[in-house]
PDB file of N, CA and C in Angstrom:
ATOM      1  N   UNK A   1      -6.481  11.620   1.553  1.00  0.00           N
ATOM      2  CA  UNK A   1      -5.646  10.794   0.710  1.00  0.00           C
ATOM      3  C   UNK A   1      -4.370  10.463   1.469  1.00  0.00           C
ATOM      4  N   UNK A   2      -3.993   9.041   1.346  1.00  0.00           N
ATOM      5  CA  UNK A   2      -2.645   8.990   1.757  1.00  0.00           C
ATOM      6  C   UNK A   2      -1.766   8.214   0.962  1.00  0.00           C
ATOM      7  N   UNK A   3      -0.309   8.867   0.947  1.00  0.00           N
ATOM      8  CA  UNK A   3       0.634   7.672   0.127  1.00  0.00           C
ATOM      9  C   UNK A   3       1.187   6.653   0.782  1.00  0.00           C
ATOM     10  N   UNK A   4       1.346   5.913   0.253  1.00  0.00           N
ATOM     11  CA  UNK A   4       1.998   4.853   1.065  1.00  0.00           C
ATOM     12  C   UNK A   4       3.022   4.347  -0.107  1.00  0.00           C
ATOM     13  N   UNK A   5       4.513   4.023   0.436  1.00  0.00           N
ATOM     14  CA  UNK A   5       5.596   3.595  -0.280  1.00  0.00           C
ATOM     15  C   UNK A   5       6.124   2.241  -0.011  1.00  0.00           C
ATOM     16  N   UNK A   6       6.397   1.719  -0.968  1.00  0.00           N
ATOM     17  CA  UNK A   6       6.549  -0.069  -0.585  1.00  0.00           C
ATOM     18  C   UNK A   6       8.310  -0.069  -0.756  1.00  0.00           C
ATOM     19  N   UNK A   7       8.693  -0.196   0.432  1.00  0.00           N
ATOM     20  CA  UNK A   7      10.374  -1.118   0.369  1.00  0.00           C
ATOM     21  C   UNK A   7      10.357  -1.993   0.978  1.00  0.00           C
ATOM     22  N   UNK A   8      11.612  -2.320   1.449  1.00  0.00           N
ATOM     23  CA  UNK A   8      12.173  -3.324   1.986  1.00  0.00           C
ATOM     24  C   UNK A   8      12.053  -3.498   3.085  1.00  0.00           C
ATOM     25  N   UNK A   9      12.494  -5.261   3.745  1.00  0.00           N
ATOM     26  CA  UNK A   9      11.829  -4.977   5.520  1.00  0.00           C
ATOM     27  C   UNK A   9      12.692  -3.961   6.667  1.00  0.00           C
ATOM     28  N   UNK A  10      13.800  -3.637   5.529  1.00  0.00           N
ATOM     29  CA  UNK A  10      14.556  -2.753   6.879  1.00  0.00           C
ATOM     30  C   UNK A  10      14.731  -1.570   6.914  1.00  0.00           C
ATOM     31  N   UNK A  11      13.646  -1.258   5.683  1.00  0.00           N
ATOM     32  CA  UNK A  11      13.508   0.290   5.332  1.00  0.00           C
ATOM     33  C   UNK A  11      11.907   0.670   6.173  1.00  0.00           C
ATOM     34  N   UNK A  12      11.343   0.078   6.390  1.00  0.00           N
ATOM     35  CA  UNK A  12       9.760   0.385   7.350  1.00  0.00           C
ATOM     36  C   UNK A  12      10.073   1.481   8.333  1.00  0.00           C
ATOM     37  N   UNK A  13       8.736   2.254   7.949  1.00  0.00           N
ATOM     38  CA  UNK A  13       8.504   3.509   8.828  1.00  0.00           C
ATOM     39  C   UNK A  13       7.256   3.675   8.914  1.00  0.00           C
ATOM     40  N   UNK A  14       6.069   3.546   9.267  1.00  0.00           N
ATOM     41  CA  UNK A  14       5.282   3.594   9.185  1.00  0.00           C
ATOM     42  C   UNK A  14       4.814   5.148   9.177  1.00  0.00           C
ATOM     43  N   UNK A  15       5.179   6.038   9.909  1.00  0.00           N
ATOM     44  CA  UNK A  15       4.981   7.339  10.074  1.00  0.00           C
ATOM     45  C   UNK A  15       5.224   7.874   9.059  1.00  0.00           C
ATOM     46  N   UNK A  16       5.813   7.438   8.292  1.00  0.00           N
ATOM     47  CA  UNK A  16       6.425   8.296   6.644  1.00  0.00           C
ATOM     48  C   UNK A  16       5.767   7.864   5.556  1.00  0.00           C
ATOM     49  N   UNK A  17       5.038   6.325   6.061  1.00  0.00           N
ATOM     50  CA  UNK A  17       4.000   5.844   5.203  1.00  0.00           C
ATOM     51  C   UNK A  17       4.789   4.686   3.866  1.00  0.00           C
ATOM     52  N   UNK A  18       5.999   3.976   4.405  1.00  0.00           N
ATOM     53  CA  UNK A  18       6.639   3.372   4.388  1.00  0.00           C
ATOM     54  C   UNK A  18       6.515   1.926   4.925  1.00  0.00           C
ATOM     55  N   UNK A  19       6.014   0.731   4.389  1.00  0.00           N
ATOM     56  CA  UNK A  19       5.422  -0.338   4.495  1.00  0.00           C
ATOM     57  C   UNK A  19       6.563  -1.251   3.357  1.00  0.00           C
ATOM     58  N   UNK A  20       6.511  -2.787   4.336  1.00  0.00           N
ATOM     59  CA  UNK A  20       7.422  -3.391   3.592  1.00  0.00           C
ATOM     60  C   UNK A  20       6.856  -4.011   2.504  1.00  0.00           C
ATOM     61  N   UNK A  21       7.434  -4.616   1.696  1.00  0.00           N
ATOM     62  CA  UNK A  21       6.577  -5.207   0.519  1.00  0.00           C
ATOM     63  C   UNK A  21       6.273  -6.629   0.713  1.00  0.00           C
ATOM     64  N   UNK A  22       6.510  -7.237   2.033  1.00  0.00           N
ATOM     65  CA  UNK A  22       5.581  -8.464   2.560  1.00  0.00           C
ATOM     66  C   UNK A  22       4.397  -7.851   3.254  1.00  0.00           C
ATOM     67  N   UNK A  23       4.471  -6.790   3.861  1.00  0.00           N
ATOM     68  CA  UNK A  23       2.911  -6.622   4.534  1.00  0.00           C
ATOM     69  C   UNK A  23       1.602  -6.765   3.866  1.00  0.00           C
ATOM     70  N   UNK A  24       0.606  -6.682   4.569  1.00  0.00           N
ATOM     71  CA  UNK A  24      -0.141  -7.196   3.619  1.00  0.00           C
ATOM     72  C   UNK A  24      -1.184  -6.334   2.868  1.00  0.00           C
ATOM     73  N   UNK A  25      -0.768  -4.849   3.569  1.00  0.00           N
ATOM     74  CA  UNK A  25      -1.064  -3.431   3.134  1.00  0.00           C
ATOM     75  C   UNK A  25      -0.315  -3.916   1.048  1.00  0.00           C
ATOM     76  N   UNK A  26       0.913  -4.150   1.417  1.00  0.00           N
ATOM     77  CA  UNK A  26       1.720  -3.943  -0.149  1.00  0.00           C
ATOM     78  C   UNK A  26       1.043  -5.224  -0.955  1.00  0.00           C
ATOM     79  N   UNK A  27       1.344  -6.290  -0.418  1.00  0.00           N
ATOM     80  CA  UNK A  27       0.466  -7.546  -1.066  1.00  0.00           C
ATOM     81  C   UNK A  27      -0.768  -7.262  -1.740  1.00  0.00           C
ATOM     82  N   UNK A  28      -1.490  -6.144  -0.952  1.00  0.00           N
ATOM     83  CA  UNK A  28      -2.509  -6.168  -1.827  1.00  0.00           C
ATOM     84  C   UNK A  28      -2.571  -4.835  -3.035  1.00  0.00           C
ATOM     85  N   UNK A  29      -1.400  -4.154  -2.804  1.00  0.00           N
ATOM     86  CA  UNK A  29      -1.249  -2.875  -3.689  1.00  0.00           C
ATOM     87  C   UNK A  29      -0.595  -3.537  -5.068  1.00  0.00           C
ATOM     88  N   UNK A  30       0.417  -4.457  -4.978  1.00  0.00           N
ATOM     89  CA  UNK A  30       1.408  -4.428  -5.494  1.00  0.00           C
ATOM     90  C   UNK A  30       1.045  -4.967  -7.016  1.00  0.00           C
ATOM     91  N   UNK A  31      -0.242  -5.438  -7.474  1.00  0.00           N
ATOM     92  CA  UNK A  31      -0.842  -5.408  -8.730  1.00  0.00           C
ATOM     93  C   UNK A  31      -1.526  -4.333  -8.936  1.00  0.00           C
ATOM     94  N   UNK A  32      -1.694  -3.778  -8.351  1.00  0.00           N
ATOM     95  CA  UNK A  32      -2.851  -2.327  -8.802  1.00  0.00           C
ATOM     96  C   UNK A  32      -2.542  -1.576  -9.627  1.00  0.00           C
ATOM     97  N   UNK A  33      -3.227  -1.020 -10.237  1.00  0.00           N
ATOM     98  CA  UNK A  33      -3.032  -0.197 -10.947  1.00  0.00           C
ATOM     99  C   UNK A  33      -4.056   1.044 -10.992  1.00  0.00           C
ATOM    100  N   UNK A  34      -3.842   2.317 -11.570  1.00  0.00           N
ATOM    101  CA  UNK A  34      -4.809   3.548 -11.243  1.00  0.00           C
ATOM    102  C   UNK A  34      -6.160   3.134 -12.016  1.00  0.00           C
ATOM    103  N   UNK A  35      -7.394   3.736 -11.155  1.00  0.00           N
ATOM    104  CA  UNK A  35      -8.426   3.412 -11.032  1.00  0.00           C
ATOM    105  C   UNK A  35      -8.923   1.984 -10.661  1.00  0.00           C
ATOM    106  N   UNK A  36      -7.904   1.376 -10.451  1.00  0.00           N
ATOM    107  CA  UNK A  36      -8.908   0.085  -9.661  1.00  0.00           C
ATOM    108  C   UNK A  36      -8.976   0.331  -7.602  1.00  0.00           C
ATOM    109  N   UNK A  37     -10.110  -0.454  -7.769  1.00  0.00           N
ATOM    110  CA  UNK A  37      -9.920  -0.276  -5.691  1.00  0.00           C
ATOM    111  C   UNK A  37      -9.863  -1.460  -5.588  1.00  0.00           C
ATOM    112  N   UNK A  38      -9.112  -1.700  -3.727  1.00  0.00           N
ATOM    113  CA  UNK A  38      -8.442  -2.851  -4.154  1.00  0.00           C
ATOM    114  C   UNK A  38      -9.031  -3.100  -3.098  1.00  0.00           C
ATOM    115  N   UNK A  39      -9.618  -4.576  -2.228  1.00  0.00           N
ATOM    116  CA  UNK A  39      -9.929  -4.471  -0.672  1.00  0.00           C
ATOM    117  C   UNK A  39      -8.858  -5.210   0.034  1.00  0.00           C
ATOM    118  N   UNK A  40      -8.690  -4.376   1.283  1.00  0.00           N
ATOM    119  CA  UNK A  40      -7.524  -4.844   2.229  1.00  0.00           C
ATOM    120  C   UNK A  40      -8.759  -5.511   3.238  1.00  0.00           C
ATOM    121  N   UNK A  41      -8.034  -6.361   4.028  1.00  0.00           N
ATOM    122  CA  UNK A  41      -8.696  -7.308   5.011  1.00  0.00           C
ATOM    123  C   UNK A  41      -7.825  -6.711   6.119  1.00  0.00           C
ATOM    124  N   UNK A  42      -8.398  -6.403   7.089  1.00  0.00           N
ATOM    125  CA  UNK A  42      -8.022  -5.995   8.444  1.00  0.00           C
ATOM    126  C   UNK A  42      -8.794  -6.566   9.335  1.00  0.00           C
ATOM    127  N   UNK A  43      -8.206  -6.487  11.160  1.00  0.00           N
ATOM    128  CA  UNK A  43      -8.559  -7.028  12.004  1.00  0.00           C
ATOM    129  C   UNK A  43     -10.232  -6.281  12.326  1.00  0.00           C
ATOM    130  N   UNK A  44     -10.510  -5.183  11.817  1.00  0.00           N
ATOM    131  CA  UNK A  44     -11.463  -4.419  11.588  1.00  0.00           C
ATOM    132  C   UNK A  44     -12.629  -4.938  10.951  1.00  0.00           C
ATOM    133  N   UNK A  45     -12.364  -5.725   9.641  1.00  0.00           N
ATOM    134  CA  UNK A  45     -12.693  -5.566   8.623  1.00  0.00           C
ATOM    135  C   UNK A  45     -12.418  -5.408   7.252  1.00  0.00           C
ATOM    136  N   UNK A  46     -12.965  -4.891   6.185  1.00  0.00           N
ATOM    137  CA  UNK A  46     -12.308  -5.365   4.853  1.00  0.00           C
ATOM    138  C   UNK A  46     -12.522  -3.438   4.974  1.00  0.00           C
ATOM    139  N   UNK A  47     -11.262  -3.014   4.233  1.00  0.00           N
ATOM    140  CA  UNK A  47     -10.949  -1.158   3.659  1.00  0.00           C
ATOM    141  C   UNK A  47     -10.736  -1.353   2.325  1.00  0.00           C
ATOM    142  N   UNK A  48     -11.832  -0.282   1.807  1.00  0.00           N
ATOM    143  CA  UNK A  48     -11.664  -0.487   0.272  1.00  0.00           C
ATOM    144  C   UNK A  48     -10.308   0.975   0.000  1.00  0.00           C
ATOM    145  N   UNK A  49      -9.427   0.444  -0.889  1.00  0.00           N
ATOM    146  CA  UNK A  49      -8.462   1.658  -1.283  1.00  0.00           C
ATOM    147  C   UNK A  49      -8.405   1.986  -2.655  1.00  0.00           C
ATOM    148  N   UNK A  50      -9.025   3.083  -2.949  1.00  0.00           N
ATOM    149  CA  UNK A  50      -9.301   3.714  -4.398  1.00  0.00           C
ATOM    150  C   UNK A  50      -7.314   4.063  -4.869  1.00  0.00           C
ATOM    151  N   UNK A  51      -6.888   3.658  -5.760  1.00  0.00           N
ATOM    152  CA  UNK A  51      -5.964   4.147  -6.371  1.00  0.00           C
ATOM    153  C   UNK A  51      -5.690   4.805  -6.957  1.00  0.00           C
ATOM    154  N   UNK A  52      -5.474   6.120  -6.684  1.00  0.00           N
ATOM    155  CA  UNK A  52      -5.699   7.299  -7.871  1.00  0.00           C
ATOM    156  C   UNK A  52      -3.830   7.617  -8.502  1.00  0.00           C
ATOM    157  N   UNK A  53      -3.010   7.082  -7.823  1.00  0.00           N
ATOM    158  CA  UNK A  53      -1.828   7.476  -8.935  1.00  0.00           C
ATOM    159  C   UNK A  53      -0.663   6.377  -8.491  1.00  0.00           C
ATOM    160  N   UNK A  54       0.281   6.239  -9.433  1.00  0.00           N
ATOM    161  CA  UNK A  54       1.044   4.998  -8.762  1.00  0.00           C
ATOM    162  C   UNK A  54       2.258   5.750  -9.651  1.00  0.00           C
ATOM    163  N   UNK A  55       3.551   5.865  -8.570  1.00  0.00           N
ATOM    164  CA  UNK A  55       5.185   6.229  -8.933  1.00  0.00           C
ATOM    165  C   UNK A  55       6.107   5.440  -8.536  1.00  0.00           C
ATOM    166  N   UNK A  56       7.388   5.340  -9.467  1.00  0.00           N
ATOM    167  CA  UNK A  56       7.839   4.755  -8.997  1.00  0.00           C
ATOM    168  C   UNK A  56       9.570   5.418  -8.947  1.00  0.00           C
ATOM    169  N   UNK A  57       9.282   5.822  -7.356  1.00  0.00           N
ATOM    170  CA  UNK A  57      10.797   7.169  -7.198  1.00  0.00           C
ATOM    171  C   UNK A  57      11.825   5.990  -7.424  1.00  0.00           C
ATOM    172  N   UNK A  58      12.761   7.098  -7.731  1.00  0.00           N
ATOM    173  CA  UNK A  58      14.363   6.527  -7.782  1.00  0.00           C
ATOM    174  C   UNK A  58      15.218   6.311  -6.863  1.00  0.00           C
TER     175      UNK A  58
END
């Protein structure tokens, strides 16, 4: 499992799992909601991401 946290473009860290909310990792999170999977499109291929909990820190 991994978290991943959506800010801003000048808050990105990738190592902390910190993604801006134009990428296209967040683009595709940023309607989700728990229990849906969502598919990301990568240079790979399409990654399906199961959503099992969504917070929103302070």
């Amino acid at each position: 499992m991994k978290t991943v946290t959506i800010v801003g473009v000048d808050e990105v860290d990738l190592e902390r799992g910190y993604v801006s909310w134009i990428s296209s990792v967040a683009r595709a999170l940023l309607k989700a909601r728990i229990g849906d999977t969502v598919a990301l499109h990568t240079p790979t291929g399409v990654q399906q991401i199961d959503i099992v909990d969504v917070r929103y820190p302070h």
